[in-house]
C-alpha atoms as a PDB file:
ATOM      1  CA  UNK A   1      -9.795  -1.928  14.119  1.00  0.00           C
ATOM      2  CA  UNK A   2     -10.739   1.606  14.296  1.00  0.00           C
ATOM      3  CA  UNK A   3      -8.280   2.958  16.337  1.00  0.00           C
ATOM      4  CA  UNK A   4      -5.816   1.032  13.026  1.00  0.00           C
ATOM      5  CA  UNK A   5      -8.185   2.871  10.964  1.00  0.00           C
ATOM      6  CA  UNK A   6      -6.966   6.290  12.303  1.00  0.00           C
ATOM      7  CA  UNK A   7      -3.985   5.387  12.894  1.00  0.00           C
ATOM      8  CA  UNK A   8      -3.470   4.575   9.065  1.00  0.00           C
ATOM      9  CA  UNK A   9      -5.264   7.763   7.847  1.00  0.00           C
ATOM     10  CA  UNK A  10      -2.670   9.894  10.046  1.00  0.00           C
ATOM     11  CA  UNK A  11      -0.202   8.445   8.938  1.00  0.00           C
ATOM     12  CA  UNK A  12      -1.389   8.526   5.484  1.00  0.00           C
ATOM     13  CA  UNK A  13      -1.853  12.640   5.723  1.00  0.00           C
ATOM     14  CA  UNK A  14       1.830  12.622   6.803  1.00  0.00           C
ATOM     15  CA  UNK A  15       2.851  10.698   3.743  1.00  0.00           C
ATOM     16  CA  UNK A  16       0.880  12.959   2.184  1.00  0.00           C
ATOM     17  CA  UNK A  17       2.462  16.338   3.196  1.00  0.00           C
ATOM     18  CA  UNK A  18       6.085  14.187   2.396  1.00  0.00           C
ATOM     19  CA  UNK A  19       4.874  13.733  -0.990  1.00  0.00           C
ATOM     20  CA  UNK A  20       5.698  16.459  -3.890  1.00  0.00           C
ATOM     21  CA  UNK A  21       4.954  14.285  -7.160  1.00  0.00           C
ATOM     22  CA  UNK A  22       1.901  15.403  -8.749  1.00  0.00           C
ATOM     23  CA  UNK A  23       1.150  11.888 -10.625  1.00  0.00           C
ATOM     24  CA  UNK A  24       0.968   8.755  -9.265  1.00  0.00           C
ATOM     25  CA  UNK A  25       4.339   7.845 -10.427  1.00  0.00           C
ATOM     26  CA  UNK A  26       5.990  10.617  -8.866  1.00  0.00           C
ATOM     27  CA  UNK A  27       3.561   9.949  -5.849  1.00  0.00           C
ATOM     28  CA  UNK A  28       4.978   6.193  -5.662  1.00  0.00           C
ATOM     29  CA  UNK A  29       8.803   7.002  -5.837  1.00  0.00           C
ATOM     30  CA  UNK A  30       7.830   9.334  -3.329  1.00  0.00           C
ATOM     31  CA  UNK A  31       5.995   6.864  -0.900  1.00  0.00           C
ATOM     32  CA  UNK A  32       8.911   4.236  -2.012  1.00  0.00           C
ATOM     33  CA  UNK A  33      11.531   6.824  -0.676  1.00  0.00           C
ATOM     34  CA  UNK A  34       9.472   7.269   2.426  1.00  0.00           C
ATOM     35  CA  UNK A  35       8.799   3.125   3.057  1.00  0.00           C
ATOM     36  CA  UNK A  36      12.503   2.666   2.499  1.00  0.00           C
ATOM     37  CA  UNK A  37      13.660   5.406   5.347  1.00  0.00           C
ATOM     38  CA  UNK A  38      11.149   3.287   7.746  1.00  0.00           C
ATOM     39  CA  UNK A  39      13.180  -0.011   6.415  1.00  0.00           C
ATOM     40  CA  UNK A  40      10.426  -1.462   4.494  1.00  0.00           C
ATOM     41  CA  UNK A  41      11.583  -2.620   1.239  1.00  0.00           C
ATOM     42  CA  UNK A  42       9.532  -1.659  -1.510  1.00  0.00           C
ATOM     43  CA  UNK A  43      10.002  -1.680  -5.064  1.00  0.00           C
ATOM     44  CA  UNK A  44       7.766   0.049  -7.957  1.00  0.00           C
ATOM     45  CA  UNK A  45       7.318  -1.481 -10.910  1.00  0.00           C
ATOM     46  CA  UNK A  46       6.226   0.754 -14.109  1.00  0.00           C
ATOM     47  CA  UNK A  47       6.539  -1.899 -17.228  1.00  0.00           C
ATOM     48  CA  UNK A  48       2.479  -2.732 -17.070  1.00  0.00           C
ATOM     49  CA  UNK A  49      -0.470  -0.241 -17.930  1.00  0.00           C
ATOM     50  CA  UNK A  50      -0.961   0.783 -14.511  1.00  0.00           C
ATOM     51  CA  UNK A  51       2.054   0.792 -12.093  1.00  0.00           C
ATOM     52  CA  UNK A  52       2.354  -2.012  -9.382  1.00  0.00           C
ATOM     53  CA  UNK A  53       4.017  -1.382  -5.798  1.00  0.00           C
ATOM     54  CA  UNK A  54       5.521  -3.990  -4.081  1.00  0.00           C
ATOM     55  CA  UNK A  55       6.107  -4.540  -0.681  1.00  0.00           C
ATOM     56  CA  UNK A  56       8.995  -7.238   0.138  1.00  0.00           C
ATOM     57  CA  UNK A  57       8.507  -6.647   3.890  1.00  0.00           C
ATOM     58  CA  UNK A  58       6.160  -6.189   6.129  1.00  0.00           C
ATOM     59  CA  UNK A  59       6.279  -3.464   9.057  1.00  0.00           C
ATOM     60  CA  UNK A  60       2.801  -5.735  10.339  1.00  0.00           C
ATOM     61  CA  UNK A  61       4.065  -8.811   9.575  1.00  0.00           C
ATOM     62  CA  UNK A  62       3.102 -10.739  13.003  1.00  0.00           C
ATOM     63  CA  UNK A  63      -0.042  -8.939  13.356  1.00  0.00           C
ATOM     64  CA  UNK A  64      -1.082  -9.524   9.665  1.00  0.00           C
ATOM     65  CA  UNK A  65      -0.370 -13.375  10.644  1.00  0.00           C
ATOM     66  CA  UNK A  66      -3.391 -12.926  13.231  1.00  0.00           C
ATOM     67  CA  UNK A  67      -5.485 -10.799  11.816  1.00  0.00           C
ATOM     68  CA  UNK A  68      -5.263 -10.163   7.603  1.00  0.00           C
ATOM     69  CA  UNK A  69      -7.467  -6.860   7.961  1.00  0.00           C
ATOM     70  CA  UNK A  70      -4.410  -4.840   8.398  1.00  0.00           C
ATOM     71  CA  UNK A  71      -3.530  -6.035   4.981  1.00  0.00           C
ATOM     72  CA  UNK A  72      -6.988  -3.721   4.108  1.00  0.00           C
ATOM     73  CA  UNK A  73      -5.682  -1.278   6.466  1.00  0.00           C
ATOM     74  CA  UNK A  74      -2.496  -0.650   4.683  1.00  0.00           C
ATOM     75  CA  UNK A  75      -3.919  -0.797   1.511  1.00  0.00           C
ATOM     76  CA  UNK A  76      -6.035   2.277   2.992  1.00  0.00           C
ATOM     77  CA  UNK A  77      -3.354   4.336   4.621  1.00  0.00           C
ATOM     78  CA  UNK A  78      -1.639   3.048   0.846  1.00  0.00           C
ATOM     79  CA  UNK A  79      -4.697   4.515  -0.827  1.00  0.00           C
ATOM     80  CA  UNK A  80      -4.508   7.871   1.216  1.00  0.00           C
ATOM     81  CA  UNK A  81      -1.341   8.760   0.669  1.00  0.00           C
ATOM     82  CA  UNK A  82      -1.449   8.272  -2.875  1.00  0.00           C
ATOM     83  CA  UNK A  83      -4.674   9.241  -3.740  1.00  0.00           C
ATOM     84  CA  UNK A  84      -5.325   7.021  -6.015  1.00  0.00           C
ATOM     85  CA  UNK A  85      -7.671   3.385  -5.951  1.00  0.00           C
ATOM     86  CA  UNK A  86      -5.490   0.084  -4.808  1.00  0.00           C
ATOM     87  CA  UNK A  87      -5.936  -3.730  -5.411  1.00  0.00           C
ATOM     88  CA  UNK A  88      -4.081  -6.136  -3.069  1.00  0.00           C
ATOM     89  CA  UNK A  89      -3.303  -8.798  -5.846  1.00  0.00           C
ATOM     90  CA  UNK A  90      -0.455 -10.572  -3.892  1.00  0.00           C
ATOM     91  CA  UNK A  91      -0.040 -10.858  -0.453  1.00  0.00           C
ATOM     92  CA  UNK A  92       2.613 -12.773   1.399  1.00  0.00           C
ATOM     93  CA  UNK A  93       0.814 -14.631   4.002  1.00  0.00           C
ATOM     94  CA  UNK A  94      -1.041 -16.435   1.055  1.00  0.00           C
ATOM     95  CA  UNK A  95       2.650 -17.689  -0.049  1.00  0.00           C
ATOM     96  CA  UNK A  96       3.687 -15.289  -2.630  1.00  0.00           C
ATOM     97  CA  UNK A  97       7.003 -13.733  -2.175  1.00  0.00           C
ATOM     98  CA  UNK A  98       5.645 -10.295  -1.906  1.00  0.00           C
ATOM     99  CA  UNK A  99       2.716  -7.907  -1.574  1.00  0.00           C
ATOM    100  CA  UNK A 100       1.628  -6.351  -4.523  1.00  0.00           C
ATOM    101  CA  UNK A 101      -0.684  -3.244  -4.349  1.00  0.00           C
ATOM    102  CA  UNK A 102      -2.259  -2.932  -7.970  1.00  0.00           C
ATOM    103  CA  UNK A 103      -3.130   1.161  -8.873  1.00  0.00           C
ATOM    104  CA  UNK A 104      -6.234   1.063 -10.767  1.00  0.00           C
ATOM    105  CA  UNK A 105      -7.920   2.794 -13.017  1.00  0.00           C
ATOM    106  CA  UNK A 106      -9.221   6.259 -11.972  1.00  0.00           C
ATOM    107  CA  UNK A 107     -13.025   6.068 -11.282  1.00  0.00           C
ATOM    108  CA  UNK A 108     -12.322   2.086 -10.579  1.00  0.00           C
ATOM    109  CA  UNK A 109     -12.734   1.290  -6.985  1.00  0.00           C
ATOM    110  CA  UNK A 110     -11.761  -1.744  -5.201  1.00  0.00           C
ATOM    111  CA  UNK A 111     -12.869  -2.483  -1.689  1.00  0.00           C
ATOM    112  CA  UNK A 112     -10.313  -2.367   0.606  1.00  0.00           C
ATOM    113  CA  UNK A 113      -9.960  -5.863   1.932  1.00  0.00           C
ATOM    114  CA  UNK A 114      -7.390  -8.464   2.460  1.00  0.00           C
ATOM    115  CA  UNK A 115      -6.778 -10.755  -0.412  1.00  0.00           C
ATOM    116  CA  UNK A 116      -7.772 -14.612   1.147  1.00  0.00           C
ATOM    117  CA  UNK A 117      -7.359 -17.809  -0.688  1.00  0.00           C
END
């Protein structure tokens, strides 16, 4: 899991460099834009408090069916890019039709693990 560790926060600084918005919701139509040219579909939703990404498809799908820490591990690379604290409140593999990545409050952190039921 290390090596997925690195391999998330590199591709995380990429993001990063790819991403010009200087708030979060700039920074998510920005990481949306970038998901979408890698043929994940994403979606952001900005109706709540706080604004909610969510992830329709999943780049890791068979490897998330085997082992749920890359949920974490996206949720990291996620967290990276946006630089800004995460909750995974939906996740597909627990049945729902998509993964949602919650932004939180700043100063609020979340560990970064795999939602399990």
């Amino acid at each position: 899991m290390k090596l997925l560790r690195r391999v998330a926060d590199k591709l995380a600084d990429r993001y990063r460099r790819q991403m010009p918005g200087r708030d979060i919701s700039e920074r998510l139509e920005d990481l949306q834009r970038l998901l979408e040219e890698r043929g994940v579909d994403v979606e952001i939703d900005q109706k709540g408090q706080l604004p909610v990404l969510r992830q329709h498809s999943c780049p890791y799908h068979e490897l998330a069916e085997v082992d749920r820490t890359v949920c974490g591990i996206e949720m990291r690379m996620f967290e990276k890019a946006l630089d800004s604290n995460l909750k995974l409140a939906q996740c597909r593999l627990d049945g729902h039709r998509c993964c949602e990545f919650e932004v939180r409050p700043s100063g609020e952190r979340v560990e970064i693990t795999a939602v399990t039921s």
